[in-house]
N, C-alpha and C. Protein backbone atom coordinates (compact mmCIF):
# COMPACT_ATOMS: atom_id res chain seq x y z
N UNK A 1 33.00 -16.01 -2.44
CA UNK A 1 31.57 -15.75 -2.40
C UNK A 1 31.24 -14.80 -1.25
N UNK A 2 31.94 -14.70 -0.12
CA UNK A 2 31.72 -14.32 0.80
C UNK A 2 32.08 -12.54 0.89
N UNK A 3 32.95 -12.64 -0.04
CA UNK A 3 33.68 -11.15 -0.07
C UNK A 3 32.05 -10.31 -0.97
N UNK A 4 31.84 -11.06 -1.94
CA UNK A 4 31.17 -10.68 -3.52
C UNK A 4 29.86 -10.29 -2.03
N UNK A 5 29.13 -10.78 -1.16
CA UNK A 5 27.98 -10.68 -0.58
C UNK A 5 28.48 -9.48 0.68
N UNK A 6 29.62 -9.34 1.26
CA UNK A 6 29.87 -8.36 1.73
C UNK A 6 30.24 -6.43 1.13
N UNK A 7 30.48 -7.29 -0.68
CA UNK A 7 30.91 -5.55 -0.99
C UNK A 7 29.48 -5.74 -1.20
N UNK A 8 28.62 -6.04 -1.77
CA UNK A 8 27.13 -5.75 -1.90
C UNK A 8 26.12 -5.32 -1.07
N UNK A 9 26.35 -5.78 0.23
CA UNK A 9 25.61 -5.02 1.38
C UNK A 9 26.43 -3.78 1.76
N UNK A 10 27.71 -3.92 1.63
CA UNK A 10 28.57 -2.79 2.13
C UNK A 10 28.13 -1.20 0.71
N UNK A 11 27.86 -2.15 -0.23
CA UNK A 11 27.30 -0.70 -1.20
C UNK A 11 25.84 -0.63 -0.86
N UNK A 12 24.63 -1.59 -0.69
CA UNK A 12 23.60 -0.99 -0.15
C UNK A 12 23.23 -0.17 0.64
N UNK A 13 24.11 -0.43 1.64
CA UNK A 13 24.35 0.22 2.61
C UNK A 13 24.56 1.79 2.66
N UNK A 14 25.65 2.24 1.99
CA UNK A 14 26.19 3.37 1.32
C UNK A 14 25.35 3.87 0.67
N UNK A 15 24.20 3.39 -0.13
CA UNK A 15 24.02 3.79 -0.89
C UNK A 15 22.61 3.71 -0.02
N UNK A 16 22.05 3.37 0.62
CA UNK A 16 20.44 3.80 1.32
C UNK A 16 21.19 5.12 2.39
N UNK A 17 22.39 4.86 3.12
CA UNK A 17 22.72 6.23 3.67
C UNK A 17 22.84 7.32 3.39
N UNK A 18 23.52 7.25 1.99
CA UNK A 18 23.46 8.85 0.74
C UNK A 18 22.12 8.67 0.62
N UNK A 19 21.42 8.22 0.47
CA UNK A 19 19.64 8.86 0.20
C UNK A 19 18.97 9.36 1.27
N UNK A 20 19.09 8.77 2.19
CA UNK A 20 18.60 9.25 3.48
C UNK A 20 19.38 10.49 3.97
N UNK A 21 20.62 10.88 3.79
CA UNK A 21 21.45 12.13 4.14
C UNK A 21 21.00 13.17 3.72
N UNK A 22 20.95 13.00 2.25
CA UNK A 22 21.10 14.06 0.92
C UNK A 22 19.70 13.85 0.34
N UNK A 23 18.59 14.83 0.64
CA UNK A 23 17.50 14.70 -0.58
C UNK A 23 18.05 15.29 -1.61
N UNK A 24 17.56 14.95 -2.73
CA UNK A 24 18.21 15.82 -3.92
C UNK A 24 16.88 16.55 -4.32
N UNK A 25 17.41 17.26 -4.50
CA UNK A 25 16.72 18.21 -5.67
C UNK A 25 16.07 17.95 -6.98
N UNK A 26 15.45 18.55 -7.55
CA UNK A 26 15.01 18.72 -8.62
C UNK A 26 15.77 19.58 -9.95
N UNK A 27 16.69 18.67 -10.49
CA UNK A 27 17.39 19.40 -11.86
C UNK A 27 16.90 20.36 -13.04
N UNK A 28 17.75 21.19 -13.00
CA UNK A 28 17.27 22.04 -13.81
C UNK A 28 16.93 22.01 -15.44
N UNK A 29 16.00 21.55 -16.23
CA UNK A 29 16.13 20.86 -17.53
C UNK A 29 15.43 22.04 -18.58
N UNK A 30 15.77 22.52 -19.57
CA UNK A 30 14.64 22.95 -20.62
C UNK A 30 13.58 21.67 -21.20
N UNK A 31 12.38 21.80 -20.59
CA UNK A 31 11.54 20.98 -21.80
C UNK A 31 10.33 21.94 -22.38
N UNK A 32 9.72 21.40 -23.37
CA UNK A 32 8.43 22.22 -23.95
C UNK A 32 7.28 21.52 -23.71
N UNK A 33 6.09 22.37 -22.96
CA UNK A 33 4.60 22.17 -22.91
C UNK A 33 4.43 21.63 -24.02
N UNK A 34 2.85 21.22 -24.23
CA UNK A 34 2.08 20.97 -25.02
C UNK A 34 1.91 22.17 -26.20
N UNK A 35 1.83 23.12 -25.34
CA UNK A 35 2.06 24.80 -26.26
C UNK A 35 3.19 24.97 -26.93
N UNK A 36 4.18 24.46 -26.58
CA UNK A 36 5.40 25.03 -27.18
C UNK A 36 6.11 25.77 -26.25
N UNK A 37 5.98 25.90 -24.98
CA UNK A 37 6.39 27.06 -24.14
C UNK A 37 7.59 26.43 -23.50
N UNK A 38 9.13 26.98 -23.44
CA UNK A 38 9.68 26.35 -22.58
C UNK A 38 9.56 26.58 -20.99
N UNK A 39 9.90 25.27 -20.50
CA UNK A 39 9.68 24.91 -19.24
C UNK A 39 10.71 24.59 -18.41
N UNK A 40 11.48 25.45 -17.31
CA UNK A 40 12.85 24.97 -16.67
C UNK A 40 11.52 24.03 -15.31
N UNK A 41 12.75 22.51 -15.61
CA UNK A 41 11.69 21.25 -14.23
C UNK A 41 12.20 22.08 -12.98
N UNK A 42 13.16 22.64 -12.56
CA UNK A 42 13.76 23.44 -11.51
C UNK A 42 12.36 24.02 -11.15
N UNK A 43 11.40 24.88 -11.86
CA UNK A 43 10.85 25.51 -11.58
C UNK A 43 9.06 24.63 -11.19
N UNK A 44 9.09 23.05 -11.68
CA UNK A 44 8.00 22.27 -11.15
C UNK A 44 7.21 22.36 -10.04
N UNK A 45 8.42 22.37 -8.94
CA UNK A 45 8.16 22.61 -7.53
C UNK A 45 7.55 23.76 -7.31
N UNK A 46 6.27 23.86 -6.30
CA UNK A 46 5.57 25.30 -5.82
C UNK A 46 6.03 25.18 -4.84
N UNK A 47 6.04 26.22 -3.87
CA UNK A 47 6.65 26.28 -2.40
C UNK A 47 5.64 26.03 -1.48
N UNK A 48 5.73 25.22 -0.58
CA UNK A 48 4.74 24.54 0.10
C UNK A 48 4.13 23.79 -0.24
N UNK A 49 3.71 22.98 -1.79
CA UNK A 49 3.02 22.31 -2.02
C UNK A 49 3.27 21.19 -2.70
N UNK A 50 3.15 19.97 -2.58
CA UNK A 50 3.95 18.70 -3.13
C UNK A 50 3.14 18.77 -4.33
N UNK A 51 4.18 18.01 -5.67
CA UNK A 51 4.37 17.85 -6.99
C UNK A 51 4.60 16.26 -7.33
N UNK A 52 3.73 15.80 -7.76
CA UNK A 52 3.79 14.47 -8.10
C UNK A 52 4.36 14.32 -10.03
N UNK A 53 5.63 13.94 -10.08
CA UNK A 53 6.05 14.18 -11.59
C UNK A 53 6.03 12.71 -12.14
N UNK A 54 5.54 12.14 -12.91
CA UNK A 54 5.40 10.80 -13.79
C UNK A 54 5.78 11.03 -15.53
N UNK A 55 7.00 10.51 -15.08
CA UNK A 55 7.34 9.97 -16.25
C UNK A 55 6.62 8.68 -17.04
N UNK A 56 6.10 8.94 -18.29
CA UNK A 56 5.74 7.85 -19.17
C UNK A 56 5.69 8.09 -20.50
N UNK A 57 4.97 7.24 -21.14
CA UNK A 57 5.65 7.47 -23.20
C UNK A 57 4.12 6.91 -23.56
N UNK A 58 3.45 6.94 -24.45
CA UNK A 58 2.08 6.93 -25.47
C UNK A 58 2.02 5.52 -25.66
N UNK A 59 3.64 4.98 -25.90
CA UNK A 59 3.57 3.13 -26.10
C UNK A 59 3.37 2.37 -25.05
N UNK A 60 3.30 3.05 -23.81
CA UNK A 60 3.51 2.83 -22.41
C UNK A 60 2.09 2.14 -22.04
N UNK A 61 1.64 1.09 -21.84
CA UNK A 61 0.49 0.93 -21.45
C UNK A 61 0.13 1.32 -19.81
N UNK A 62 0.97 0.44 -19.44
CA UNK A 62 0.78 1.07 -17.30
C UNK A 62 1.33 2.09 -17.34
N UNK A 63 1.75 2.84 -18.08
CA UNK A 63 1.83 4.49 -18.49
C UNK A 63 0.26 5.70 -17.78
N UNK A 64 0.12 4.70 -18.94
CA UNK A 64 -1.29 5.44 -19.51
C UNK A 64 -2.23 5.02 -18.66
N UNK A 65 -2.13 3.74 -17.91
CA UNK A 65 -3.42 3.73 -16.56
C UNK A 65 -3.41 4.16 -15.73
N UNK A 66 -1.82 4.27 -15.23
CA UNK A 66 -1.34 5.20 -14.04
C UNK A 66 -2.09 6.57 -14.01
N UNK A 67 -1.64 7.42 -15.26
CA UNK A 67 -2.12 8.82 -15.57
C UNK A 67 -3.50 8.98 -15.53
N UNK A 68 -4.51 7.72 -16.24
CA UNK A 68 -5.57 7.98 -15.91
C UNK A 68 -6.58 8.13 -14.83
N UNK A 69 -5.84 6.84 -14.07
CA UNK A 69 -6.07 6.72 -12.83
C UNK A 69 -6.31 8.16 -11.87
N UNK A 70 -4.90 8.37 -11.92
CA UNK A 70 -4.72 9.41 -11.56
C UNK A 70 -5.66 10.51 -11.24
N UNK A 71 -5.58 10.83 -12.91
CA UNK A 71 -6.81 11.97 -13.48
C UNK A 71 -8.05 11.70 -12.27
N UNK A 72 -8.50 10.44 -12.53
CA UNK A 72 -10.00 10.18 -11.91
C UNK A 72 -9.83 10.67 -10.28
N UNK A 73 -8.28 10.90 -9.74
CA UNK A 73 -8.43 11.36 -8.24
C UNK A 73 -7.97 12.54 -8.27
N UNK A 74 -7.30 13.07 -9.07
CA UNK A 74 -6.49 14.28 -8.78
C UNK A 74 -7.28 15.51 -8.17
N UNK A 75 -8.69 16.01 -9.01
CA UNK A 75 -9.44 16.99 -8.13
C UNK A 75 -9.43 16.55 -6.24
N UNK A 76 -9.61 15.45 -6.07
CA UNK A 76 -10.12 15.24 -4.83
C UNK A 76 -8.36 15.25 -3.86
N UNK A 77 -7.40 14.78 -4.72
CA UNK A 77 -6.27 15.33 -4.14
C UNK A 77 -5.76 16.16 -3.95
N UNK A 78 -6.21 17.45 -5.11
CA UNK A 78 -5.40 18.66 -4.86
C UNK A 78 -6.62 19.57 -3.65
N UNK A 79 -7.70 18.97 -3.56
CA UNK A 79 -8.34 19.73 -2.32
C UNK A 79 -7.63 19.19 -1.09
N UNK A 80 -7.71 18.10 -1.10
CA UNK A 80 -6.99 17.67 0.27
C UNK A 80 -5.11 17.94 0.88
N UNK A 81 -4.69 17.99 -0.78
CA UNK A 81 -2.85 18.04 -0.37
C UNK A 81 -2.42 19.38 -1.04
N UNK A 82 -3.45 20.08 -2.12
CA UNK A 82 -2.61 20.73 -2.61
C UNK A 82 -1.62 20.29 -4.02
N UNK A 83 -1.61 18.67 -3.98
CA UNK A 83 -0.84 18.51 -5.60
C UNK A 83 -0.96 19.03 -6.32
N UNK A 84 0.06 18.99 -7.15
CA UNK A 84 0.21 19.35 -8.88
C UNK A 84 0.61 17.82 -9.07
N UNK A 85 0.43 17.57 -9.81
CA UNK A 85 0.66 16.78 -11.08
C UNK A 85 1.35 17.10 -12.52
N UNK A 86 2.45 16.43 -12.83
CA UNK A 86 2.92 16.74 -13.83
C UNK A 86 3.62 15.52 -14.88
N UNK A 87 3.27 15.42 -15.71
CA UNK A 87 3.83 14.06 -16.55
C UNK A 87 4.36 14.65 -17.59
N UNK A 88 5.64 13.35 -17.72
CA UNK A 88 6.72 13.51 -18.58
C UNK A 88 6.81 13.05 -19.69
N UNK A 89 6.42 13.25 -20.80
CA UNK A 89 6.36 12.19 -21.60
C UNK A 89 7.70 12.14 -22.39
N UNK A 90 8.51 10.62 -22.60
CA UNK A 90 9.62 10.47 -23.17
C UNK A 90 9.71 10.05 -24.37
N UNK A 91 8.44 10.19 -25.11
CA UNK A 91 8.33 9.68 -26.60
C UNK A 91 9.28 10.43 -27.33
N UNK A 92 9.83 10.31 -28.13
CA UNK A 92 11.03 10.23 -28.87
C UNK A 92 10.14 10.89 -30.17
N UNK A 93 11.69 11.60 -31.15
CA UNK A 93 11.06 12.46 -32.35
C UNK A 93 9.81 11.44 -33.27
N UNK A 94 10.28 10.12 -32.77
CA UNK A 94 9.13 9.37 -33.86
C UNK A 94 7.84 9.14 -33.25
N UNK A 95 7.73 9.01 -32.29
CA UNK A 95 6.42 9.28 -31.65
C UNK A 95 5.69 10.28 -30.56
N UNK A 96 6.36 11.35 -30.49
CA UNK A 96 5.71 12.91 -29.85
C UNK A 96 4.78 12.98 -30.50
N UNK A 97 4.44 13.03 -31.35
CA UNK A 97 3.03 13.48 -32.31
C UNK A 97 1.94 12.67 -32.07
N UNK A 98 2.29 11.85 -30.98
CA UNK A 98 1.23 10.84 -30.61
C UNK A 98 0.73 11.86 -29.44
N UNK A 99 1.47 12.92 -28.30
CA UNK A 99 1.18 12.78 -27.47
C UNK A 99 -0.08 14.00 -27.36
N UNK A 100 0.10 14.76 -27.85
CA UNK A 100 -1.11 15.79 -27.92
C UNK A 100 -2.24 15.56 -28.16
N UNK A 101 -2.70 14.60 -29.43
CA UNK A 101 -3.85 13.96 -29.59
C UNK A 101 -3.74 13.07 -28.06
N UNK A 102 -3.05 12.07 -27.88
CA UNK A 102 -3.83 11.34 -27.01
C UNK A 102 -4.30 11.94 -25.18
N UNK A 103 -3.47 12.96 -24.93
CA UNK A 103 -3.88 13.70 -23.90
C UNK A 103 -5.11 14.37 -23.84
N UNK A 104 -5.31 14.85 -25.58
CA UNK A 104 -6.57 15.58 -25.83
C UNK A 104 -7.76 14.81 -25.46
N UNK A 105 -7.62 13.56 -25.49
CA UNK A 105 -8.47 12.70 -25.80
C UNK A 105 -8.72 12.24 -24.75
N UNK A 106 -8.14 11.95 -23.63
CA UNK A 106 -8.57 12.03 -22.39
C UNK A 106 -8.86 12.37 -21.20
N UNK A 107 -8.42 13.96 -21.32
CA UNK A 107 -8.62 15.24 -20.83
C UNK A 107 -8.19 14.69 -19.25
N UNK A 108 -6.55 15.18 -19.04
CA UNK A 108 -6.25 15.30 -18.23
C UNK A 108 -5.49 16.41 -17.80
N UNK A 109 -6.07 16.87 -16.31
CA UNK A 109 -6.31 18.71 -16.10
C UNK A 109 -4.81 18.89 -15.46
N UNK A 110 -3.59 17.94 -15.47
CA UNK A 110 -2.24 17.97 -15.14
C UNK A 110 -1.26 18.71 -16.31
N UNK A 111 -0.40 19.37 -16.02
CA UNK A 111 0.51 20.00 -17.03
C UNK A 111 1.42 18.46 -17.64
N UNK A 112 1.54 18.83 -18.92
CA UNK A 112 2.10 17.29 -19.66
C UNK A 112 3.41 18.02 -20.55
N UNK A 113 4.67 17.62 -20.07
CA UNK A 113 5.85 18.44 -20.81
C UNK A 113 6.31 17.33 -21.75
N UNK A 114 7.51 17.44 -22.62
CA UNK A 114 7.80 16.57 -23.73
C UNK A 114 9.49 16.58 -23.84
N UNK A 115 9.93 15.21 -23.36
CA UNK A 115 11.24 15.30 -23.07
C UNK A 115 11.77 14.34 -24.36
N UNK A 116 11.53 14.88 -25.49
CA UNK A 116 11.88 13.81 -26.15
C UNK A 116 13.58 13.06 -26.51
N UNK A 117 14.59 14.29 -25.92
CA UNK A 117 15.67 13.66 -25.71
C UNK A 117 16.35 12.98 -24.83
N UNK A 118 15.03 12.70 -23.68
CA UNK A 118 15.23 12.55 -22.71
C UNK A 118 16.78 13.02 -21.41
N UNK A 119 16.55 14.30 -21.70
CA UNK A 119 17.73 15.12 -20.82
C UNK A 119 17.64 14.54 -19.48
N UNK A 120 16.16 15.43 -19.21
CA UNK A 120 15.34 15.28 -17.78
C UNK A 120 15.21 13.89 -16.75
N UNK A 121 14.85 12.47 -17.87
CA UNK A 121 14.85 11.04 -17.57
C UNK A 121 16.21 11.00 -17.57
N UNK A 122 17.43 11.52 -18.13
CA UNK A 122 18.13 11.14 -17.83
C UNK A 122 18.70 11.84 -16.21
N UNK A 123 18.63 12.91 -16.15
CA UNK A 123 19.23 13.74 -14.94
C UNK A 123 18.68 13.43 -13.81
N UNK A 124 17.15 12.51 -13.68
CA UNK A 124 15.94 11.56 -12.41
C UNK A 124 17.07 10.54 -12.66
N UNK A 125 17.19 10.08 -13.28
CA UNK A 125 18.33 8.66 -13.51
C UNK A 125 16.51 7.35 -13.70
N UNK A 126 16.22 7.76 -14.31
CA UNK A 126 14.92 7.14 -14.92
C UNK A 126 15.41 5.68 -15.98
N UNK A 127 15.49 5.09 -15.76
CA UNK A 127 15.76 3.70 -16.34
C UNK A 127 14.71 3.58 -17.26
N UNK A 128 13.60 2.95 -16.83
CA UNK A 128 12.45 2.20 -17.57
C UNK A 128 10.85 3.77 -17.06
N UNK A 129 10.36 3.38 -17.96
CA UNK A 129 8.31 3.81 -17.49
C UNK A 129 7.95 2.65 -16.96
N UNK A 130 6.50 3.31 -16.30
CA UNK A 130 6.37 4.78 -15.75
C UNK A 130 7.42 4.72 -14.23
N UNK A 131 7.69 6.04 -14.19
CA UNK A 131 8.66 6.05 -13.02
C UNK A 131 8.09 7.27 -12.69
N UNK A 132 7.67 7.33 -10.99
CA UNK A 132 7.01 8.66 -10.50
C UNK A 132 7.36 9.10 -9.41
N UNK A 133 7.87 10.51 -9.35
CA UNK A 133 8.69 10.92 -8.58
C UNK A 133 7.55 11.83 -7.50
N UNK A 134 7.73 11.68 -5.92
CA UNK A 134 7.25 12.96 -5.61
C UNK A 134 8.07 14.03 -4.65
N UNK A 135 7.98 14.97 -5.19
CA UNK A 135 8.33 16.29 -4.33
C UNK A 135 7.94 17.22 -4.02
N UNK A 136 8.53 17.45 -2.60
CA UNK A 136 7.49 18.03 -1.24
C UNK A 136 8.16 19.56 -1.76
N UNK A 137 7.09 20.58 -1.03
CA UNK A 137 7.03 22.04 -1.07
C UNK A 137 8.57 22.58 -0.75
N UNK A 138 9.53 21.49 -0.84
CA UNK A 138 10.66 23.05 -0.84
C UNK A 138 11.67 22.21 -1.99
N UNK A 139 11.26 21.14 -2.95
CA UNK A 139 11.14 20.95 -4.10
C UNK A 139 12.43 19.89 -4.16
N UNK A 140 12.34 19.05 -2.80
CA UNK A 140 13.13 17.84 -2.77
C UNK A 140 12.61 16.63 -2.76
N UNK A 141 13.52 15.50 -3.50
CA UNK A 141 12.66 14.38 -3.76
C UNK A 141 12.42 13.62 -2.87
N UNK A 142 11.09 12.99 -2.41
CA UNK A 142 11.27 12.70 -1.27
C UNK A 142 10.70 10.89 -1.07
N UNK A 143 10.31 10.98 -2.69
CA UNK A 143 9.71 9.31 -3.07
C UNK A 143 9.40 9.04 -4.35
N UNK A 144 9.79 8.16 -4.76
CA UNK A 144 10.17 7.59 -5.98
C UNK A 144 9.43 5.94 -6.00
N UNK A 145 8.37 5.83 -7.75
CA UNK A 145 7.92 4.45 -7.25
C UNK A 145 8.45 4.29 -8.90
N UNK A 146 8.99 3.05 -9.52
CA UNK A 146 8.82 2.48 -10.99
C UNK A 146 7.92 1.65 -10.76
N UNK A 147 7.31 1.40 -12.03
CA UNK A 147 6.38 0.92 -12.63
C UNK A 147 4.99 1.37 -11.91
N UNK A 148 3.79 0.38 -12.48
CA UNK A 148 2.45 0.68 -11.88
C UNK A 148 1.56 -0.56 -11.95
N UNK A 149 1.02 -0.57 -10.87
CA UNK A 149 -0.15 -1.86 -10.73
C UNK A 149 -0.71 -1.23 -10.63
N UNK A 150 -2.39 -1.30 -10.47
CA UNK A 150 -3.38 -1.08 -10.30
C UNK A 150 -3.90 -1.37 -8.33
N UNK A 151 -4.08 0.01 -8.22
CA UNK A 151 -3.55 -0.13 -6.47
C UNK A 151 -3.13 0.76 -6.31
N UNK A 152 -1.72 1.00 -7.05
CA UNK A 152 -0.49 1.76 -6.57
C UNK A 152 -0.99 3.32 -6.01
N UNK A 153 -1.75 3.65 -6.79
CA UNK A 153 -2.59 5.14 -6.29
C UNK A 153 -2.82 5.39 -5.21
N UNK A 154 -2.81 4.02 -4.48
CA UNK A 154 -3.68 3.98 -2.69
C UNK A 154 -1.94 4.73 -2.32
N UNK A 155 -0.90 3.73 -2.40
CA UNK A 155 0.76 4.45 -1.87
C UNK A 155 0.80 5.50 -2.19
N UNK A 156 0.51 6.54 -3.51
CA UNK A 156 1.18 7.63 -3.69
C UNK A 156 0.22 8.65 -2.83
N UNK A 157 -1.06 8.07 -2.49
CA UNK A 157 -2.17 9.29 -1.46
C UNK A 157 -1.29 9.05 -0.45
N UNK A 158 -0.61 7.92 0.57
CA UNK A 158 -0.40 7.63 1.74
C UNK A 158 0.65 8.54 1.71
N UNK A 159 1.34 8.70 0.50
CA UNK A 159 2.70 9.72 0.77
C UNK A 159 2.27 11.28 0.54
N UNK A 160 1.57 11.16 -0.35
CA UNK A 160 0.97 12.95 -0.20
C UNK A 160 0.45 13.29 1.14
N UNK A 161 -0.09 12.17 1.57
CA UNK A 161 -0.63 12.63 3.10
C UNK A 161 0.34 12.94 4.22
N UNK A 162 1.73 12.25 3.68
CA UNK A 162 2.44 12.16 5.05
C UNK A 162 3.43 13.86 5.16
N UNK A 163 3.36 14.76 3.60
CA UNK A 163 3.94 15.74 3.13
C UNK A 163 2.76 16.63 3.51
N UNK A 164 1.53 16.12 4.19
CA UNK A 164 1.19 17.56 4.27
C UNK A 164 0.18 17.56 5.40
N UNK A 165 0.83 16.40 6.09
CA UNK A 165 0.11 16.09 7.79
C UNK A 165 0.66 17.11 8.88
C-alpha cells in the first residue's frame, strides 16, 4: 500500500512540475467557422491579448450556460482585458446541424468553430464538456477549468485580470 501511495505522489508530483516548467502551446488544428471558412487554432491566439477557448456540444447543458453567461459579460470584458472568446463545439456529424441554429438564436458576438472529429479536443487532451482553456497574448496555456457551476465566471475574470495586470 505504501509503495501504490508513493508512485502516486511521486507522479503528481512530476506531473504538476512538467506544467509549471513547460506552458504549452496552442496546437495547430484545421477546423471550420460557422461560414465554412477554415480555421488553423494555432492561429486563435492574438499577440498581446488573452483568448478564452471553451469547448462544449448543443447536448451540453452547463455547456450552454457557461457560453451564455459568458455572452452577458464578454462586452464588459473585452473593454477591460482585451478577450476574445472562442467556443468549440464537439457535436459530432449527427448533431452539428444543431449548432448554427442554436448560436443564431442566442446571439453570441464570440467566434464558434466546429470540431466535429474532435482532432482539436483531442490535441487540448479534453476528456469531458465544457472544458475552458485560457491563453495569454503570446498564445500559451496558462489555465484550464472542466466543467461549469454557476459562479465559475467570477474565476475566469480573476484570471483574465491576472494576464493583463
Amino acid at each position: 500500500m505504501l509503495r501504490i501511495h508513493t508512485f502516486l505522489l511521486t507522479a503528481f508530483l512530476l506531473c504538476a512540475g512538467m506544467s509549471v516548467a513547460h506552458a504549452q502551446s496552442l496546437p495547430a488544428v484545421q477546423l471550420k467557422n460557422l461560414s465554412g471558412e477554415s480555421i488553423s487554432t494555432a492561429d486563435l491566439a492574438v499577440e498581446g491579448q488573452p483568448t478564452l477557448i471553451c469547448f462544449w456540444a448543443t447536448w451540453c447543458s452547463p455547456c450552454k450556460r457557461e457560453l451564455n453567461n459568458y455572452a452577458e459579460l464578454y462586452e464588459d470584458w473585452q473593454d477591460e482585458t482585451g478577450v476574445n472568446i472562442v467556443a468549440v463545439s464537439i457535436d459530432d456529424q449527427r448533431s452539428i446541424r444543431r449548432v448554427a441554429p442554436y448560436v443564431n438564436s442566442v446571439l453570441w458576438d464570440y467566434e464558434v468553430l466546429l470540431d466535429p472529429n474532435k482532432d482539436f479536443a483531442r490535441a487540448m487532451q479534453v476528456v469531458n464538456v465544457p472544458h475552458t482553456f485560457l491563453v495569454n497574448g503570446a498564445g500559451e496555456i496558462v489555465w484550464q477549468h472542466n466543467n461549469y457551476a454557476d459562479g465559475d465566471e467570477e474565476e475566469v475574470y480573476e484570471e483574465l485580470l491576472k494576464l493583463v495586470e
